[in-house]
N, C-alpha and C. Protein backbone atom coordinates (compact mmCIF):
# COMPACT_ATOMS: atom_id res chain seq x y z
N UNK A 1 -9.84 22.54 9.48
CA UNK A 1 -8.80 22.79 8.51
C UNK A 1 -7.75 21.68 8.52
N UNK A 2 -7.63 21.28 9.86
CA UNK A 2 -6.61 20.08 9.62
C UNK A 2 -6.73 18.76 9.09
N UNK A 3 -8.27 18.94 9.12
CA UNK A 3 -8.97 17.30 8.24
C UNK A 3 -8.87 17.46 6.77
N UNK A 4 -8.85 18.36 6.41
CA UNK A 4 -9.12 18.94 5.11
C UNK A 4 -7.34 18.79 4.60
N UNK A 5 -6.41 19.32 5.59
CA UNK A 5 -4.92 18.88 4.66
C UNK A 5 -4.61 17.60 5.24
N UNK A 6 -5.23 16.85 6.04
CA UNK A 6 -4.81 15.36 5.99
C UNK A 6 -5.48 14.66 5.06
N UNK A 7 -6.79 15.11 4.29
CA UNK A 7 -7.79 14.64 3.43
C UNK A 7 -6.26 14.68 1.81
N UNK A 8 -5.86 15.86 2.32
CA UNK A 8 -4.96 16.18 0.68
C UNK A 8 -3.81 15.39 1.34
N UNK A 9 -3.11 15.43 2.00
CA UNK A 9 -1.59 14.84 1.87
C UNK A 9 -2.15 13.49 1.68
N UNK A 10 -3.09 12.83 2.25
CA UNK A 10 -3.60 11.04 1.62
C UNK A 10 -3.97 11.10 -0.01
N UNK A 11 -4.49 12.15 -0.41
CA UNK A 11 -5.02 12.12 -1.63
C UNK A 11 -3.20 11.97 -2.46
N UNK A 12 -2.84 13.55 -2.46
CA UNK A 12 -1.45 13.19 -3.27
C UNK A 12 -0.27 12.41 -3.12
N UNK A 13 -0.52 11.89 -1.54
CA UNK A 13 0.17 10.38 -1.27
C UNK A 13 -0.49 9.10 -2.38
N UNK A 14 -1.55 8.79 -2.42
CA UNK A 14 -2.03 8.38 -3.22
C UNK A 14 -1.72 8.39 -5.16
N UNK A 15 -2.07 9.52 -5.27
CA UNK A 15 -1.30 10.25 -7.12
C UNK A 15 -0.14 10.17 -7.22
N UNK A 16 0.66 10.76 -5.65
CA UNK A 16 2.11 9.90 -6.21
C UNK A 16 2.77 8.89 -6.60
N UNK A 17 1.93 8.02 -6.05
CA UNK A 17 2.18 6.11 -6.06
C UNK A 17 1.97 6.10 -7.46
N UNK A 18 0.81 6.46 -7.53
CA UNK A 18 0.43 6.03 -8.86
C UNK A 18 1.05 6.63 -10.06
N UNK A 19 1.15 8.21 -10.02
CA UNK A 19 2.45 8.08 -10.43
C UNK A 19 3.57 7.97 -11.22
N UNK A 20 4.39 7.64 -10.14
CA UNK A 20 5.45 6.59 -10.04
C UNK A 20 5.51 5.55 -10.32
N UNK A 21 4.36 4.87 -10.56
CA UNK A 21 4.13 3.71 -11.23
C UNK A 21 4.18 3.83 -12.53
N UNK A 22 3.75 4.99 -12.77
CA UNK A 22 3.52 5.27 -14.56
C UNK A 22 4.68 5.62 -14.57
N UNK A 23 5.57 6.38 -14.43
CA UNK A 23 7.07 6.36 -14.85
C UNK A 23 7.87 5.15 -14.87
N UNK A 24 7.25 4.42 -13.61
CA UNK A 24 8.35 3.07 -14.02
C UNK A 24 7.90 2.27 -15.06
N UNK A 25 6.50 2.28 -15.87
CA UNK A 25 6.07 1.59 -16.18
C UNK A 25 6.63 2.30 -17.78
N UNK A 26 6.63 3.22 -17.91
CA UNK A 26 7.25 4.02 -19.34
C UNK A 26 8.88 3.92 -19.29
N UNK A 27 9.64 3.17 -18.12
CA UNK A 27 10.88 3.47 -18.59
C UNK A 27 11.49 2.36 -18.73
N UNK A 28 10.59 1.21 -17.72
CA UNK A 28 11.11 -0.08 -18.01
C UNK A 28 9.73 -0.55 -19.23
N UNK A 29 9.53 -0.24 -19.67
CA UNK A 29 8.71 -0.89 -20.40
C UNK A 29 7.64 -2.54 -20.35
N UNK A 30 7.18 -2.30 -18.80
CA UNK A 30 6.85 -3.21 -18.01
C UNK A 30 5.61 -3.65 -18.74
N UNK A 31 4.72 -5.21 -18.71
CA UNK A 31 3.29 -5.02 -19.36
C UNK A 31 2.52 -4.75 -18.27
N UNK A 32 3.22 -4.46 -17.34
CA UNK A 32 1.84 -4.45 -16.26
C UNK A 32 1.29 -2.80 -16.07
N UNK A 33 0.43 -2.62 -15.84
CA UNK A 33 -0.28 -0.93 -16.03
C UNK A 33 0.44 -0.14 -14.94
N UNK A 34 0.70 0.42 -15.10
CA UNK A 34 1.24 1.72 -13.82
C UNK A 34 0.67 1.96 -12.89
N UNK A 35 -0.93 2.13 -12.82
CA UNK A 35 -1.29 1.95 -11.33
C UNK A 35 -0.90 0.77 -10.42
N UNK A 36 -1.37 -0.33 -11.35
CA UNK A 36 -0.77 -1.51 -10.54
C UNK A 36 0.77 -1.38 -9.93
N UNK A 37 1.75 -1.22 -10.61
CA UNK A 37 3.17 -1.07 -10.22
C UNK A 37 2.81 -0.23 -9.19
N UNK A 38 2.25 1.18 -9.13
CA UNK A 38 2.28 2.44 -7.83
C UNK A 38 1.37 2.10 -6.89
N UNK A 39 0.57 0.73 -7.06
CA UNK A 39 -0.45 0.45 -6.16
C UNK A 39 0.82 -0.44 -4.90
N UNK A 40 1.61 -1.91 -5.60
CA UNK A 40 2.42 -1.81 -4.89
C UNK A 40 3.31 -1.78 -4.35
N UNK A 41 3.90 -0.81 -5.16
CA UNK A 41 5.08 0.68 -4.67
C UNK A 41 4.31 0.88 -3.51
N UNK A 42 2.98 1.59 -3.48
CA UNK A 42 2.51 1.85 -2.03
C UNK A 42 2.16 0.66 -1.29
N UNK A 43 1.67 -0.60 -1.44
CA UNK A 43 1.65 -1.68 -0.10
C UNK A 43 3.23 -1.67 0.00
N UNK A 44 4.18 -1.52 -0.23
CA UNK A 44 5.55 -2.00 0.18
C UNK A 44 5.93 -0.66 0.85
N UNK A 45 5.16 0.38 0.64
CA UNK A 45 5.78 2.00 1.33
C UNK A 45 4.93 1.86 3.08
N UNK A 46 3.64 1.41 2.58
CA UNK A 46 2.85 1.25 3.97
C UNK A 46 3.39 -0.15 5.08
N UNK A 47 4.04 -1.00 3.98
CA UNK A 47 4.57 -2.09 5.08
C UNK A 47 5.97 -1.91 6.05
N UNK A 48 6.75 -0.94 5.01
CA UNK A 48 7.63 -0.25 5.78
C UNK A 48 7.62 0.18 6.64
N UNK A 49 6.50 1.26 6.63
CA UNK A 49 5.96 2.33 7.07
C UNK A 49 5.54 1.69 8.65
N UNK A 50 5.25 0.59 8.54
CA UNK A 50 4.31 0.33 9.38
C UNK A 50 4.00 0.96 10.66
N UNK A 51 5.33 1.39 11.54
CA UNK A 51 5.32 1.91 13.11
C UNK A 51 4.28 3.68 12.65
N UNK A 52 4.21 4.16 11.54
CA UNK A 52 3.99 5.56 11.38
C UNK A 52 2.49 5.07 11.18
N UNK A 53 1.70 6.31 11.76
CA UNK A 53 0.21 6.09 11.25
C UNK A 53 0.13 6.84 9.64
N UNK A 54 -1.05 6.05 9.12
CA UNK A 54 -1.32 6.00 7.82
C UNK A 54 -3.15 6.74 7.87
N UNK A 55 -3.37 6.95 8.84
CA UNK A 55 -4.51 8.07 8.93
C UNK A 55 -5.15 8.82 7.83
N UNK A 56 -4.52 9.62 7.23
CA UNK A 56 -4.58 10.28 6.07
C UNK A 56 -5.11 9.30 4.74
N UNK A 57 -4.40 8.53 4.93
CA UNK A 57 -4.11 7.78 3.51
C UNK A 57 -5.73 6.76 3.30
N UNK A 58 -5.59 5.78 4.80
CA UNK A 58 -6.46 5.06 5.12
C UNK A 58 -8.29 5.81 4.92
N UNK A 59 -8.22 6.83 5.05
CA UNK A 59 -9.42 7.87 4.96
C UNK A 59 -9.80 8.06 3.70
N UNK A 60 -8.89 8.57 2.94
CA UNK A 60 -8.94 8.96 1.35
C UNK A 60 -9.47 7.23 1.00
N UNK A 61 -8.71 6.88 1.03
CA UNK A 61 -8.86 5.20 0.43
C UNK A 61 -10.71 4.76 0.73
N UNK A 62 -10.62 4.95 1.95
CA UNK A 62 -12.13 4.73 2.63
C UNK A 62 -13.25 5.40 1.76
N UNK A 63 -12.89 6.49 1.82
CA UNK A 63 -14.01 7.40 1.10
C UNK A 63 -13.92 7.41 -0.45
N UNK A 64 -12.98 6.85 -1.39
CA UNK A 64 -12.59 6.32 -2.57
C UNK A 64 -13.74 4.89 -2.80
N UNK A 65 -13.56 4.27 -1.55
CA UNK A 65 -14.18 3.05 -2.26
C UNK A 65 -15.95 2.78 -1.67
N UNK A 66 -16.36 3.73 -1.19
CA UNK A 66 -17.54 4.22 -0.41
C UNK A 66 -18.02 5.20 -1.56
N UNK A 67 -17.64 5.78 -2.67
CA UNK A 67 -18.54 5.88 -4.22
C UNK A 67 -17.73 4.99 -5.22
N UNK A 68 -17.05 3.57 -4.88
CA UNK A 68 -16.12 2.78 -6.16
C UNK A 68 -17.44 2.53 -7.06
N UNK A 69 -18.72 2.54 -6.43
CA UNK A 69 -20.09 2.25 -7.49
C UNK A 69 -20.06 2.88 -8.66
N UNK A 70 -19.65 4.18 -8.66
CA UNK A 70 -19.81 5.48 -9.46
C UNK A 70 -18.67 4.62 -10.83
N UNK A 71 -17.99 4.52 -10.31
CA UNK A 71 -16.64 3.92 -11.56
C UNK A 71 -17.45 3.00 -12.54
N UNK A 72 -18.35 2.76 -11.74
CA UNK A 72 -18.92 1.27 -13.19
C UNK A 72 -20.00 2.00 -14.11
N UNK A 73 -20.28 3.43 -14.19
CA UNK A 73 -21.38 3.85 -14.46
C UNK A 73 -20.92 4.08 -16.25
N UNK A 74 -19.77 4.52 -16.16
CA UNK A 74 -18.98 4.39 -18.02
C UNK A 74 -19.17 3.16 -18.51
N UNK A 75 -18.90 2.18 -17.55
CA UNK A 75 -18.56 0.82 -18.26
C UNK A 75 -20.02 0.53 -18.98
N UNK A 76 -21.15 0.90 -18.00
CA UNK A 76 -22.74 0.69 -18.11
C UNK A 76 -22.94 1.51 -19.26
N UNK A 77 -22.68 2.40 -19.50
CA UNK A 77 -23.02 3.51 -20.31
C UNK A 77 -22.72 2.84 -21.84
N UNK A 78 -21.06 2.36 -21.87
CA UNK A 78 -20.53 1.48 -22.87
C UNK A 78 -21.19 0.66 -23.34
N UNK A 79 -21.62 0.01 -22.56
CA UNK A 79 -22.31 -1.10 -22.80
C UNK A 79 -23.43 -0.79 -23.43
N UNK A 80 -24.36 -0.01 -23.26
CA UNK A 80 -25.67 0.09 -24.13
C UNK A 80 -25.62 1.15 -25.09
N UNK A 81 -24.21 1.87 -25.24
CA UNK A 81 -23.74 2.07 -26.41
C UNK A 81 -23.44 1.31 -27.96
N UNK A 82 -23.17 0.22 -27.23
CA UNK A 82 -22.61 -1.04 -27.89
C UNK A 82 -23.46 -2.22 -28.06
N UNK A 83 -24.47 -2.07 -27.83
CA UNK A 83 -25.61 -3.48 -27.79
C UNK A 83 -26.03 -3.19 -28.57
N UNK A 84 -25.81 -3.40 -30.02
CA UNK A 84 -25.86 -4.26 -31.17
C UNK A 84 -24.72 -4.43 -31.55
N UNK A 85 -23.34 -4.54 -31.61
CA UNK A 85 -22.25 -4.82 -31.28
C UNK A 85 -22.16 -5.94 -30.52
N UNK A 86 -22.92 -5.93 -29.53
CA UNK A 86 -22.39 -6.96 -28.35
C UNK A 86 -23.09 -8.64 -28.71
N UNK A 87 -24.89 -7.52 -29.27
CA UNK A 87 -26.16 -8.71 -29.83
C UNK A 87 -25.23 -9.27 -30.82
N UNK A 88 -24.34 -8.70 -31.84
CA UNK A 88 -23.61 -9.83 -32.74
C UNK A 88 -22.79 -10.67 -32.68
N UNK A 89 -21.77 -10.13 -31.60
CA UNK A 89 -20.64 -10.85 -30.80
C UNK A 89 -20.97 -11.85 -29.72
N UNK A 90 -22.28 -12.22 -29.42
CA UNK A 90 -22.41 -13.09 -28.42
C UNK A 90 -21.99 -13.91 -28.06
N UNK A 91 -21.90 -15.36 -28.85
CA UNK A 91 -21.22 -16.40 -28.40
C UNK A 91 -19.76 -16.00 -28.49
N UNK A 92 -19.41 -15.02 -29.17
CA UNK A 92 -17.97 -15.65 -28.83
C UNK A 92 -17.10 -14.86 -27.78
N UNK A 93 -17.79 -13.69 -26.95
CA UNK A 93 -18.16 -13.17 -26.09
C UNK A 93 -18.37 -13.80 -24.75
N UNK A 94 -19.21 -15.26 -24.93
CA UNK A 94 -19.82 -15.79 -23.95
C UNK A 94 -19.08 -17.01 -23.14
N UNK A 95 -17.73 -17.34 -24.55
CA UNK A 95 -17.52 -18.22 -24.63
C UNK A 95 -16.15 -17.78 -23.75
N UNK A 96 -15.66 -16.65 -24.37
CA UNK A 96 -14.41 -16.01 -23.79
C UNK A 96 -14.41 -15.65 -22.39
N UNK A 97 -15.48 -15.11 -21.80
CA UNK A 97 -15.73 -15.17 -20.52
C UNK A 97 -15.79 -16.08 -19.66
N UNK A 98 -16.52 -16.70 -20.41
CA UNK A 98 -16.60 -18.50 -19.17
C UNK A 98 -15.07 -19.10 -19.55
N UNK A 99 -14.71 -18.86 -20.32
CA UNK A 99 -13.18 -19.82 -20.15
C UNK A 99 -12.30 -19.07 -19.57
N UNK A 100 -12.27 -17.60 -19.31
CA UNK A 100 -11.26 -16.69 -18.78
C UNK A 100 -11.44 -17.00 -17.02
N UNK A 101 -12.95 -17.21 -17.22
CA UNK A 101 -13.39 -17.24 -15.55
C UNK A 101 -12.80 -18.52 -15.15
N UNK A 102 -13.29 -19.85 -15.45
CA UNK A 102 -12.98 -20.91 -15.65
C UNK A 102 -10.91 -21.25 -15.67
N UNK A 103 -10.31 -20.45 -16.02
CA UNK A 103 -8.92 -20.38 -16.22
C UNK A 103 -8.12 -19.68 -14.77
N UNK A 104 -9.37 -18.70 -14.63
CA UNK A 104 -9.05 -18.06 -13.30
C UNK A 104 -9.22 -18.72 -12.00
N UNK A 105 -10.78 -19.22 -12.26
CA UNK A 105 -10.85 -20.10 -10.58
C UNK A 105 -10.01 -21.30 -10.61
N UNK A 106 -9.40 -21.53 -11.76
CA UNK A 106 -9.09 -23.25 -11.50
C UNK A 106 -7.16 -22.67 -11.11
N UNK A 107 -6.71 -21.49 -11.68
CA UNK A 107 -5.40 -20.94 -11.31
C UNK A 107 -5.17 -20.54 -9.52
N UNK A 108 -6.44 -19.70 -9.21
CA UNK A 108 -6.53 -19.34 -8.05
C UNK A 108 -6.36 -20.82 -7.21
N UNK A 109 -7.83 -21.77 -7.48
CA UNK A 109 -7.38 -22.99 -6.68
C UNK A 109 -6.39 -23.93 -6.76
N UNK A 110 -5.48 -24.06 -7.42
CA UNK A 110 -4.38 -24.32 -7.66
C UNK A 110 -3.22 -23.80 -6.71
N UNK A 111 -2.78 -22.66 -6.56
CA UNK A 111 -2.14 -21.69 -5.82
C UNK A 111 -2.71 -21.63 -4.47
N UNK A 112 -3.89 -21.63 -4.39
CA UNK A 112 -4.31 -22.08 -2.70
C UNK A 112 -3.85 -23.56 -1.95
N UNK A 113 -4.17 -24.05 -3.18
CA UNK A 113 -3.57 -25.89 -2.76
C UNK A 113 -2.27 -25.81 -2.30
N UNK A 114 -1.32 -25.30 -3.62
CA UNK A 114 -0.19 -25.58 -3.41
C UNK A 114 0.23 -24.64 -2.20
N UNK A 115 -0.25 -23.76 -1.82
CA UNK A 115 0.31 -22.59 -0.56
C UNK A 115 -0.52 -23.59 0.69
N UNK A 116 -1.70 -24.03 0.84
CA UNK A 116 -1.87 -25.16 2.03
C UNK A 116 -1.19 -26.32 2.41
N UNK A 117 -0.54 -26.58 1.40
CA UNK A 117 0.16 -27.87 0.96
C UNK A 117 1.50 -27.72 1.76
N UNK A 118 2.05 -26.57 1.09
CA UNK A 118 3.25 -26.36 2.35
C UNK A 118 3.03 -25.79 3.11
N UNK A 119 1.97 -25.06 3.67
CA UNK A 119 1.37 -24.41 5.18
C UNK A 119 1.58 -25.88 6.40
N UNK A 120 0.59 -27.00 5.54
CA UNK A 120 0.76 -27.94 6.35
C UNK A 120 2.27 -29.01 6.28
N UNK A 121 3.14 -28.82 5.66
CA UNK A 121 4.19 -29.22 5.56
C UNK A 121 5.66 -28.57 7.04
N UNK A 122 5.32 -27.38 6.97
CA UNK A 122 6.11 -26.58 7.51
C UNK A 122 5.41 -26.26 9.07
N UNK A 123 3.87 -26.91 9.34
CA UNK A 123 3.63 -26.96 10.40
C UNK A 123 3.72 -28.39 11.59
N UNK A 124 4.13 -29.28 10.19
CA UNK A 124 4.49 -30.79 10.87
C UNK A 124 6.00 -31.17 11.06
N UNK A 125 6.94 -29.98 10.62
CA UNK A 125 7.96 -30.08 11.10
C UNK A 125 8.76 -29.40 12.61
């Protein structure tokens, strides 16, 4: 019985973040999605947190992303909903992807540079 209400206080620890994210996200009129904001609302609650165990939370999370497979099964479903839709949209589909990807790895390596760049700056002083 006691696994079972540490299973729930991680779960609605969890829904609360999130949330709370959706309220802040409806009052400031933020573009970023509300889970994201309550996702971290909660890394900044758990970094606080840190001396307290997170047991509960860490479990739910575990067992959340131990079926995250299951989440892609709509997207799959969409998808061959939509294939002749998609057969018409191809290239420009194909094109939008490789440049989004392409926009992404070259941003990411960018931001790694520049964060090594002063890693090794601040370790030669």
């Amino acid at each position: 019985m006691l696994e079972v209400m540490q299973q729930l206080r991680g779960f609605l620890t969890l829904l609360l973040f999130q949330f709370a994210g959706v309220l802040l996200k409806a009052g400031t009129h933020s573009q970023l999605p509300g889970p994201v904001i309550g996702m971290a609302l909660l890394a900044l609650w758990l970094y606080f947190r840190r001396r307290h165990s997170h047991e509960d939370v860490e479990r739910v999370a575990n067992g959340l992303l131990r079926v995250l497979g299951l989440l892609f099964v709509p997207a799959g479903v969409g998808i061959m909903v939509n294939l002749d839709l998609l057969r018409s949209s191809w290239l420009p589909l194909t094109v939008g992807l490789a440049g989004s990807t392409l926009i992404a790895l070259s941003a990411t390596a960018w931001v790694m540079s520049s964060l090594q760049g002063r890693r090794s700056k601040q370790g030669a002083l």
